[in-house]
PDB file of N, CA and C in Angstrom:
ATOM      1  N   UNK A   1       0.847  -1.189   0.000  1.00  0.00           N
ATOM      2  CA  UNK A   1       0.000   0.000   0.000  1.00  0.00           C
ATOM      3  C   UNK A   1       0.883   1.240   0.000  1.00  0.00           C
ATOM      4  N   UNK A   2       0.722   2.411  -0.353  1.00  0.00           N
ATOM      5  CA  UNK A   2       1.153   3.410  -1.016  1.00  0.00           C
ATOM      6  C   UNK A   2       1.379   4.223   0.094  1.00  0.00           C
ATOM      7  N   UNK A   3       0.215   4.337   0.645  1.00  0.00           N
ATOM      8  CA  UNK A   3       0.007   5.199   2.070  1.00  0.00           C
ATOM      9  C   UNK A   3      -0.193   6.737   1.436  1.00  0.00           C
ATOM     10  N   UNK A   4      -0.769   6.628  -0.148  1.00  0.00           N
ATOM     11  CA  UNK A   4      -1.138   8.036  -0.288  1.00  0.00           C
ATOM     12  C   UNK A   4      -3.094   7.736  -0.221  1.00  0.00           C
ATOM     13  N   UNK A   5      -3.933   8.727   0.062  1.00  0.00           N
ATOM     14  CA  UNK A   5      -5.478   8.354  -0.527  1.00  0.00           C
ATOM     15  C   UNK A   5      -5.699   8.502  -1.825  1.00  0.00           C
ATOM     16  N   UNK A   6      -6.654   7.950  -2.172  1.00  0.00           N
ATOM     17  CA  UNK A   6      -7.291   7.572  -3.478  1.00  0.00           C
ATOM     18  C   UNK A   6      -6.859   9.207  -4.515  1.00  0.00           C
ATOM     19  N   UNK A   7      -7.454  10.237  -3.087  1.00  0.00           N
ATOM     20  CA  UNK A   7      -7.453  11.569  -4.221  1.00  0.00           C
ATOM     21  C   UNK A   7      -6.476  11.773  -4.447  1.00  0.00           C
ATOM     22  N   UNK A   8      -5.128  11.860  -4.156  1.00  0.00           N
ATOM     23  CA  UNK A   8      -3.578  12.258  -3.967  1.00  0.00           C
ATOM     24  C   UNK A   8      -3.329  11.581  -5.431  1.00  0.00           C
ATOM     25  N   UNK A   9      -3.711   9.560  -5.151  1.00  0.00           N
ATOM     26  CA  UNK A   9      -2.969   9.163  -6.442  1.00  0.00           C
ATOM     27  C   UNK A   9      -3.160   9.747  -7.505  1.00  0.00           C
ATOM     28  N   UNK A  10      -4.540  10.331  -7.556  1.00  0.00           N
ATOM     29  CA  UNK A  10      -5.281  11.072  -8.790  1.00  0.00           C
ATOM     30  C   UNK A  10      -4.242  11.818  -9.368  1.00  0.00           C
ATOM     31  N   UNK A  11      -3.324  12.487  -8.503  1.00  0.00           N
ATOM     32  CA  UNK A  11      -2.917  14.344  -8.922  1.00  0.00           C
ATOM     33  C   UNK A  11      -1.818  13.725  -9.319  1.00  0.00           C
ATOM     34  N   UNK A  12      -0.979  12.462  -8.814  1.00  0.00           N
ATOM     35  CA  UNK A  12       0.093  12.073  -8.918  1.00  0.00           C
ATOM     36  C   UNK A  12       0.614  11.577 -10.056  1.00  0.00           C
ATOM     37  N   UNK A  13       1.443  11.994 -11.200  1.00  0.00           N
ATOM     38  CA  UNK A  13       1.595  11.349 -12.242  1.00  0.00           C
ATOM     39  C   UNK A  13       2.552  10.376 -12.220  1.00  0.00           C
ATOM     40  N   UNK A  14       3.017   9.488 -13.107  1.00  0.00           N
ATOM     41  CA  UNK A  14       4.063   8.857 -13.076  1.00  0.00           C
ATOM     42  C   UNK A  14       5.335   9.017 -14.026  1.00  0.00           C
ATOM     43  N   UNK A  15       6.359   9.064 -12.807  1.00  0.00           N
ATOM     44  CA  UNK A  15       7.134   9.860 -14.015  1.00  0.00           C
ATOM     45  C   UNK A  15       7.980   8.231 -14.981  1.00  0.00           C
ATOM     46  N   UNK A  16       8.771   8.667 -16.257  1.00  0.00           N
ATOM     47  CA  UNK A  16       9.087   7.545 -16.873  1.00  0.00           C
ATOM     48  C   UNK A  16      10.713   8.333 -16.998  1.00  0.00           C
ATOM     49  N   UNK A  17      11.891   7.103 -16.805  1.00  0.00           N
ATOM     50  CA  UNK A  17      12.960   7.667 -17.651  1.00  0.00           C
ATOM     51  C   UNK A  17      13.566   7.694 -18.512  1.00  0.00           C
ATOM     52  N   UNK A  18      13.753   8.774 -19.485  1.00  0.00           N
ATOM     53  CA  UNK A  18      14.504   9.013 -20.684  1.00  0.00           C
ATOM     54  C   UNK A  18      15.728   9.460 -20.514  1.00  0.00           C
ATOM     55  N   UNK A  19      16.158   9.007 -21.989  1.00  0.00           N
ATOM     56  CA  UNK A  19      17.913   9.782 -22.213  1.00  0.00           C
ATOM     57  C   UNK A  19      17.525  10.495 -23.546  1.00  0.00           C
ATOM     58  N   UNK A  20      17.967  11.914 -22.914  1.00  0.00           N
ATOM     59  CA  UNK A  20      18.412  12.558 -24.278  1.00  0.00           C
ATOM     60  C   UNK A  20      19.614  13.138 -24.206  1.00  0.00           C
ATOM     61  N   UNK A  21      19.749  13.859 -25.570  1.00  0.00           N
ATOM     62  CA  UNK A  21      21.072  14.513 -25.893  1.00  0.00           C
ATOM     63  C   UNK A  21      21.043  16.263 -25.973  1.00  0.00           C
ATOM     64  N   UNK A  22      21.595  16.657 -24.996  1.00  0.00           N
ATOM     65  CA  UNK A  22      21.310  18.328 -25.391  1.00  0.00           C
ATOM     66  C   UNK A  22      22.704  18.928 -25.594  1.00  0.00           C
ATOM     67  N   UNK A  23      22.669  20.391 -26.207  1.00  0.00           N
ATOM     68  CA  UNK A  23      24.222  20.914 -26.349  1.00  0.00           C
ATOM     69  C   UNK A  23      24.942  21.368 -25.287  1.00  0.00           C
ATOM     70  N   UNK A  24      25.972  21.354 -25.297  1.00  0.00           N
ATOM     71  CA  UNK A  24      26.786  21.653 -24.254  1.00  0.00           C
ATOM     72  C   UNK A  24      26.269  23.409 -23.548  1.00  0.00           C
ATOM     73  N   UNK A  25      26.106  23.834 -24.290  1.00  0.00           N
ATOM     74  CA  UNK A  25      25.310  25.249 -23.697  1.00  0.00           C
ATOM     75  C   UNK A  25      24.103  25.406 -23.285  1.00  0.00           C
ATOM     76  N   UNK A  26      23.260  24.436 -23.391  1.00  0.00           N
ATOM     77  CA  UNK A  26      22.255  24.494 -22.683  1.00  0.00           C
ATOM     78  C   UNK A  26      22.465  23.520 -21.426  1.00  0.00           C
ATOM     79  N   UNK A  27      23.360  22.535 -21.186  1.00  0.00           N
ATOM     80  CA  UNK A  27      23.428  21.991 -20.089  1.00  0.00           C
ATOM     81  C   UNK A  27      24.438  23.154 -19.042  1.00  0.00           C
ATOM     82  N   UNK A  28      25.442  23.733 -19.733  1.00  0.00           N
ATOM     83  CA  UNK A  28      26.186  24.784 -19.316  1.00  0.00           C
ATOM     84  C   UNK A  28      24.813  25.788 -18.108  1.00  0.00           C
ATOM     85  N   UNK A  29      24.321  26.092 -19.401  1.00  0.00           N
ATOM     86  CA  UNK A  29      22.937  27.379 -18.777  1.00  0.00           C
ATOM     87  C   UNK A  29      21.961  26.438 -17.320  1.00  0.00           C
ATOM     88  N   UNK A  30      21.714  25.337 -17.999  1.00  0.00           N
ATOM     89  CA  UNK A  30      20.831  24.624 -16.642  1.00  0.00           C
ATOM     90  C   UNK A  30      21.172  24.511 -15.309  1.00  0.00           C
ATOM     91  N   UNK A  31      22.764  24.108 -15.596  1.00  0.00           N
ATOM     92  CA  UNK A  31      24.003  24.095 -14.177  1.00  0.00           C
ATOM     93  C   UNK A  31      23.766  26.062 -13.401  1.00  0.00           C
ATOM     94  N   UNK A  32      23.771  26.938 -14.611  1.00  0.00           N
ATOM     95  CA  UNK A  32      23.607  27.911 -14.346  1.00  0.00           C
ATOM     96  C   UNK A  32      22.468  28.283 -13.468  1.00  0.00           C
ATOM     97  N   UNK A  33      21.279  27.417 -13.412  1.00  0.00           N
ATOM     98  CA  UNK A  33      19.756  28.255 -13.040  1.00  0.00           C
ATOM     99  C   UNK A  33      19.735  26.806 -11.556  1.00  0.00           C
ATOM    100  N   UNK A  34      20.523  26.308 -11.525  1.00  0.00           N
ATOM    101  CA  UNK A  34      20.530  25.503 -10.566  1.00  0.00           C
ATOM    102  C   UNK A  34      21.159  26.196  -9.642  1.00  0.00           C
ATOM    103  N   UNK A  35      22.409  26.442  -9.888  1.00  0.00           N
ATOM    104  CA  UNK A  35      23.342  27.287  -9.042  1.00  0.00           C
ATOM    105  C   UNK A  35      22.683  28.564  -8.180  1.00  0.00           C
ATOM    106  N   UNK A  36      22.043  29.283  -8.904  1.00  0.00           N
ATOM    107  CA  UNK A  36      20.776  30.371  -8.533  1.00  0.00           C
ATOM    108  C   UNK A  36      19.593  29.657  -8.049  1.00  0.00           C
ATOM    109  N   UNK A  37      19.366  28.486  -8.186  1.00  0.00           N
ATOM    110  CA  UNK A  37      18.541  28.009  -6.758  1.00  0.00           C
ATOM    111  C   UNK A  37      16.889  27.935  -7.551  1.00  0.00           C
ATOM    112  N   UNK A  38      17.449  28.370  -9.190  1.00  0.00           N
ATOM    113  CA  UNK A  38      15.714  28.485 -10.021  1.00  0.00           C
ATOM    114  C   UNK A  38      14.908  27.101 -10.096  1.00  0.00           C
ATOM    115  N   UNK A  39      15.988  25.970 -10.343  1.00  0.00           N
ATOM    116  CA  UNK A  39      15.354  24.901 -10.249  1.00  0.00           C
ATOM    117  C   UNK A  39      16.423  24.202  -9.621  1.00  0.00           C
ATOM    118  N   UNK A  40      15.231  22.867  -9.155  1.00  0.00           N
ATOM    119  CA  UNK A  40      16.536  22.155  -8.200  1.00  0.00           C
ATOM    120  C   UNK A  40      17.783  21.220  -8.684  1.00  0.00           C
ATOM    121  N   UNK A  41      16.792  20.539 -10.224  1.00  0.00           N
ATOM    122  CA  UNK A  41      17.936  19.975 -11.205  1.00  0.00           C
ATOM    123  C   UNK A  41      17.494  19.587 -12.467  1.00  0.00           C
ATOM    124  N   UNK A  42      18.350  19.165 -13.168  1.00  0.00           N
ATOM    125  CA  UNK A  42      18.313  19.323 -15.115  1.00  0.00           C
ATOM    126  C   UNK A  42      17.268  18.624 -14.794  1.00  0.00           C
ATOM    127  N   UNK A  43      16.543  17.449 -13.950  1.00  0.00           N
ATOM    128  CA  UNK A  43      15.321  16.718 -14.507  1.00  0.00           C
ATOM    129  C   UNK A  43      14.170  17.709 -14.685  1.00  0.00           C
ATOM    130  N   UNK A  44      14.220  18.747 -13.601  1.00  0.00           N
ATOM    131  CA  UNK A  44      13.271  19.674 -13.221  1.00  0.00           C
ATOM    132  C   UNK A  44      13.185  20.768 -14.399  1.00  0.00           C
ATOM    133  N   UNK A  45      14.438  21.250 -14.469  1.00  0.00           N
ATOM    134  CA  UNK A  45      14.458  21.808 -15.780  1.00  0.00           C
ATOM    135  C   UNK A  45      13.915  21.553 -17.235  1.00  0.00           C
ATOM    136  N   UNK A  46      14.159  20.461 -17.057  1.00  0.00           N
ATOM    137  CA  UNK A  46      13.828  19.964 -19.067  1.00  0.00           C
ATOM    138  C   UNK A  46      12.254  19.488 -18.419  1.00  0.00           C
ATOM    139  N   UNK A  47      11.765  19.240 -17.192  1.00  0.00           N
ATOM    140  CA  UNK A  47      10.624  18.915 -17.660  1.00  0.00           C
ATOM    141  C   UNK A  47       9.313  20.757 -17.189  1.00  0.00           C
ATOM    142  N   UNK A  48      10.354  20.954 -17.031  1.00  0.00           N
ATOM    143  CA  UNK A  48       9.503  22.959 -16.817  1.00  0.00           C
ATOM    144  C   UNK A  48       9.584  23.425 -18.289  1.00  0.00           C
ATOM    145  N   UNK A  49      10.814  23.636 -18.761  1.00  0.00           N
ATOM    146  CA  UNK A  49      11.063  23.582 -19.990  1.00  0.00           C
ATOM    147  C   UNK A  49       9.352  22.704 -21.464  1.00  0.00           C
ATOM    148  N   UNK A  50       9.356  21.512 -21.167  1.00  0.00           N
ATOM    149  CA  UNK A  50       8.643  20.932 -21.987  1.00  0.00           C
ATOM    150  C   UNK A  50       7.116  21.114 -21.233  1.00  0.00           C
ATOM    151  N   UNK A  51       6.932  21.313 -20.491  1.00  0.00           N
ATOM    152  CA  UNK A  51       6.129  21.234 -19.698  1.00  0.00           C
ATOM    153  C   UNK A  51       5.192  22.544 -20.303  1.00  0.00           C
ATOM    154  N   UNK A  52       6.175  23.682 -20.285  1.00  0.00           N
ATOM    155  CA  UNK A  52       5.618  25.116 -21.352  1.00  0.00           C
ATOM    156  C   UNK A  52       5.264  25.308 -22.532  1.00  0.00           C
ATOM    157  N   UNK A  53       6.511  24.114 -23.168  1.00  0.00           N
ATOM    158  CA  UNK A  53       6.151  23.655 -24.490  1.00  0.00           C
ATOM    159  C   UNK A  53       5.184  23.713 -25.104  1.00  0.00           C
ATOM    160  N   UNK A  54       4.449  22.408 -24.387  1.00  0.00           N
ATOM    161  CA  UNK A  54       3.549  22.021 -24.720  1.00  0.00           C
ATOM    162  C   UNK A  54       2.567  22.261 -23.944  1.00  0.00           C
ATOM    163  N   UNK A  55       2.159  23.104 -23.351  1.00  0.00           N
ATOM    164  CA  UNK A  55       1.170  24.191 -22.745  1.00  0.00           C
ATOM    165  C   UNK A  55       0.741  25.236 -24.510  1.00  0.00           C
ATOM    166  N   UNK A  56       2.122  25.897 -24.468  1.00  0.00           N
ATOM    167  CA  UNK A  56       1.989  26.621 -25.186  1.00  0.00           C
ATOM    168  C   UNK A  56       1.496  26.410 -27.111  1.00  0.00           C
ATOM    169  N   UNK A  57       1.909  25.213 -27.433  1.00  0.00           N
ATOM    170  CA  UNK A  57       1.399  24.236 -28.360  1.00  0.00           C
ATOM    171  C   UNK A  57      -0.188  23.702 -28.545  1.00  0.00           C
ATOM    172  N   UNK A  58      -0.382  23.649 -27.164  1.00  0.00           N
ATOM    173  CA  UNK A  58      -1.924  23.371 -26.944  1.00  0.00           C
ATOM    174  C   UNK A  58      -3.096  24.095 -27.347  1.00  0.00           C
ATOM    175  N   UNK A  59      -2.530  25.553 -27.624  1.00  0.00           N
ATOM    176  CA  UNK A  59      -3.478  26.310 -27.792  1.00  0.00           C
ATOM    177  C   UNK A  59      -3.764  26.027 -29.249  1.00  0.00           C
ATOM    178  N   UNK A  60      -2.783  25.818 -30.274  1.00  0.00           N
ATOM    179  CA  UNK A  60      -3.365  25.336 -31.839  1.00  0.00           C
ATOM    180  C   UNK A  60      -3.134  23.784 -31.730  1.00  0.00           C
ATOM    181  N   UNK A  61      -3.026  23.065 -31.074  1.00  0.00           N
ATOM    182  CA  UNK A  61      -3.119  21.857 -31.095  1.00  0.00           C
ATOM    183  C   UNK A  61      -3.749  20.879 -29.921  1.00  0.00           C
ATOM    184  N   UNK A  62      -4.511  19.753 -30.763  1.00  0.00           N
ATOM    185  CA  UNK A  62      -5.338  18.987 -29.566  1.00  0.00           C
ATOM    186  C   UNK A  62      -4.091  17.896 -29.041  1.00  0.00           C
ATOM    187  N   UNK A  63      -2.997  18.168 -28.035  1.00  0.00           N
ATOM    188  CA  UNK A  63      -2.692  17.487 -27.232  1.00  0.00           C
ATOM    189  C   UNK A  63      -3.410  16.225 -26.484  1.00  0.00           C
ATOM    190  N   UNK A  64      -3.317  15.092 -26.607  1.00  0.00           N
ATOM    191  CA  UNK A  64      -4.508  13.797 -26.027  1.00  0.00           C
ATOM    192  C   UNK A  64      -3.085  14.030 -24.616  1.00  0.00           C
ATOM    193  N   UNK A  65      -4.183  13.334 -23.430  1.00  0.00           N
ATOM    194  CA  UNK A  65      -3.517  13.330 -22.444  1.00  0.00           C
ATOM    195  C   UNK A  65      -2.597  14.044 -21.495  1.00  0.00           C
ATOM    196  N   UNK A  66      -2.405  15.254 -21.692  1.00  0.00           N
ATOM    197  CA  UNK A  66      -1.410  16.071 -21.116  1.00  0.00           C
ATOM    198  C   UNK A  66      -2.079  17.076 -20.342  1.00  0.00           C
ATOM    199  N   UNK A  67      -3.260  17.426 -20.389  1.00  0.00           N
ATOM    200  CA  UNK A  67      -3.773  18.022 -18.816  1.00  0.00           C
ATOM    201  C   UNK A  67      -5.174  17.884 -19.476  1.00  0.00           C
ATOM    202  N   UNK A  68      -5.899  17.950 -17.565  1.00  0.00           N
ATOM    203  CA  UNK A  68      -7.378  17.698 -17.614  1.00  0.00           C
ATOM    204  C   UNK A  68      -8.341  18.848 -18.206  1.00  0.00           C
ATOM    205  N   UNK A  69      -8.868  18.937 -19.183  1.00  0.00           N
ATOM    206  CA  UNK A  69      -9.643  20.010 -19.544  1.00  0.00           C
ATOM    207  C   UNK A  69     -11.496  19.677 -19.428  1.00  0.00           C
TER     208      UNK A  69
END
Protein backbone atom coordinates (compact mmCIF):
# COMPACT_ATOMS: atom_id res chain seq x y z
CA UNK A 1 0.00 0.00 0.00
CA UNK A 2 1.15 3.41 -1.02
CA UNK A 3 0.01 5.20 2.07
CA UNK A 4 -1.14 8.04 -0.29
CA UNK A 5 -5.48 8.35 -0.53
CA UNK A 6 -7.29 7.57 -3.48
CA UNK A 7 -7.45 11.57 -4.22
CA UNK A 8 -3.58 12.26 -3.97
CA UNK A 9 -2.97 9.16 -6.44
CA UNK A 10 -5.28 11.07 -8.79
CA UNK A 11 -2.92 14.34 -8.92
CA UNK A 12 0.09 12.07 -8.92
CA UNK A 13 1.60 11.35 -12.24
CA UNK A 14 4.06 8.86 -13.08
CA UNK A 15 7.13 9.86 -14.01
CA UNK A 16 9.09 7.55 -16.87
CA UNK A 17 12.96 7.67 -17.65
CA UNK A 18 14.50 9.01 -20.68
CA UNK A 19 17.91 9.78 -22.21
CA UNK A 20 18.41 12.56 -24.28
CA UNK A 21 21.07 14.51 -25.89
CA UNK A 22 21.31 18.33 -25.39
CA UNK A 23 24.22 20.91 -26.35
CA UNK A 24 26.79 21.65 -24.25
CA UNK A 25 25.31 25.25 -23.70
CA UNK A 26 22.25 24.49 -22.68
CA UNK A 27 23.43 21.99 -20.09
CA UNK A 28 26.19 24.78 -19.32
CA UNK A 29 22.94 27.38 -18.78
CA UNK A 30 20.83 24.62 -16.64
CA UNK A 31 24.00 24.10 -14.18
CA UNK A 32 23.61 27.91 -14.35
CA UNK A 33 19.76 28.26 -13.04
CA UNK A 34 20.53 25.50 -10.57
CA UNK A 35 23.34 27.29 -9.04
CA UNK A 36 20.78 30.37 -8.53
CA UNK A 37 18.54 28.01 -6.76
CA UNK A 38 15.71 28.49 -10.02
CA UNK A 39 15.35 24.90 -10.25
CA UNK A 40 16.54 22.15 -8.20
CA UNK A 41 17.94 19.97 -11.21
CA UNK A 42 18.31 19.32 -15.12
CA UNK A 43 15.32 16.72 -14.51
CA UNK A 44 13.27 19.67 -13.22
CA UNK A 45 14.46 21.81 -15.78
CA UNK A 46 13.83 19.96 -19.07
CA UNK A 47 10.62 18.91 -17.66
CA UNK A 48 9.50 22.96 -16.82
CA UNK A 49 11.06 23.58 -19.99
CA UNK A 50 8.64 20.93 -21.99
CA UNK A 51 6.13 21.23 -19.70
CA UNK A 52 5.62 25.12 -21.35
CA UNK A 53 6.15 23.65 -24.49
CA UNK A 54 3.55 22.02 -24.72
CA UNK A 55 1.17 24.19 -22.74
CA UNK A 56 1.99 26.62 -25.19
CA UNK A 57 1.40 24.24 -28.36
CA UNK A 58 -1.92 23.37 -26.94
CA UNK A 59 -3.48 26.31 -27.79
CA UNK A 60 -3.36 25.34 -31.84
CA UNK A 61 -3.12 21.86 -31.09
CA UNK A 62 -5.34 18.99 -29.57
CA UNK A 63 -2.69 17.49 -27.23
CA UNK A 64 -4.51 13.80 -26.03
CA UNK A 65 -3.52 13.33 -22.44
CA UNK A 66 -1.41 16.07 -21.12
CA UNK A 67 -3.77 18.02 -18.82
CA UNK A 68 -7.38 17.70 -17.61
CA UNK A 69 -9.64 20.01 -19.54
Amino acid sequence: MSGKLPEEEKKTSRMRNITINIPECYDKNIQKLIKLKIVPSRSEAIRTALREFIENEDKNLDLLEFSEK
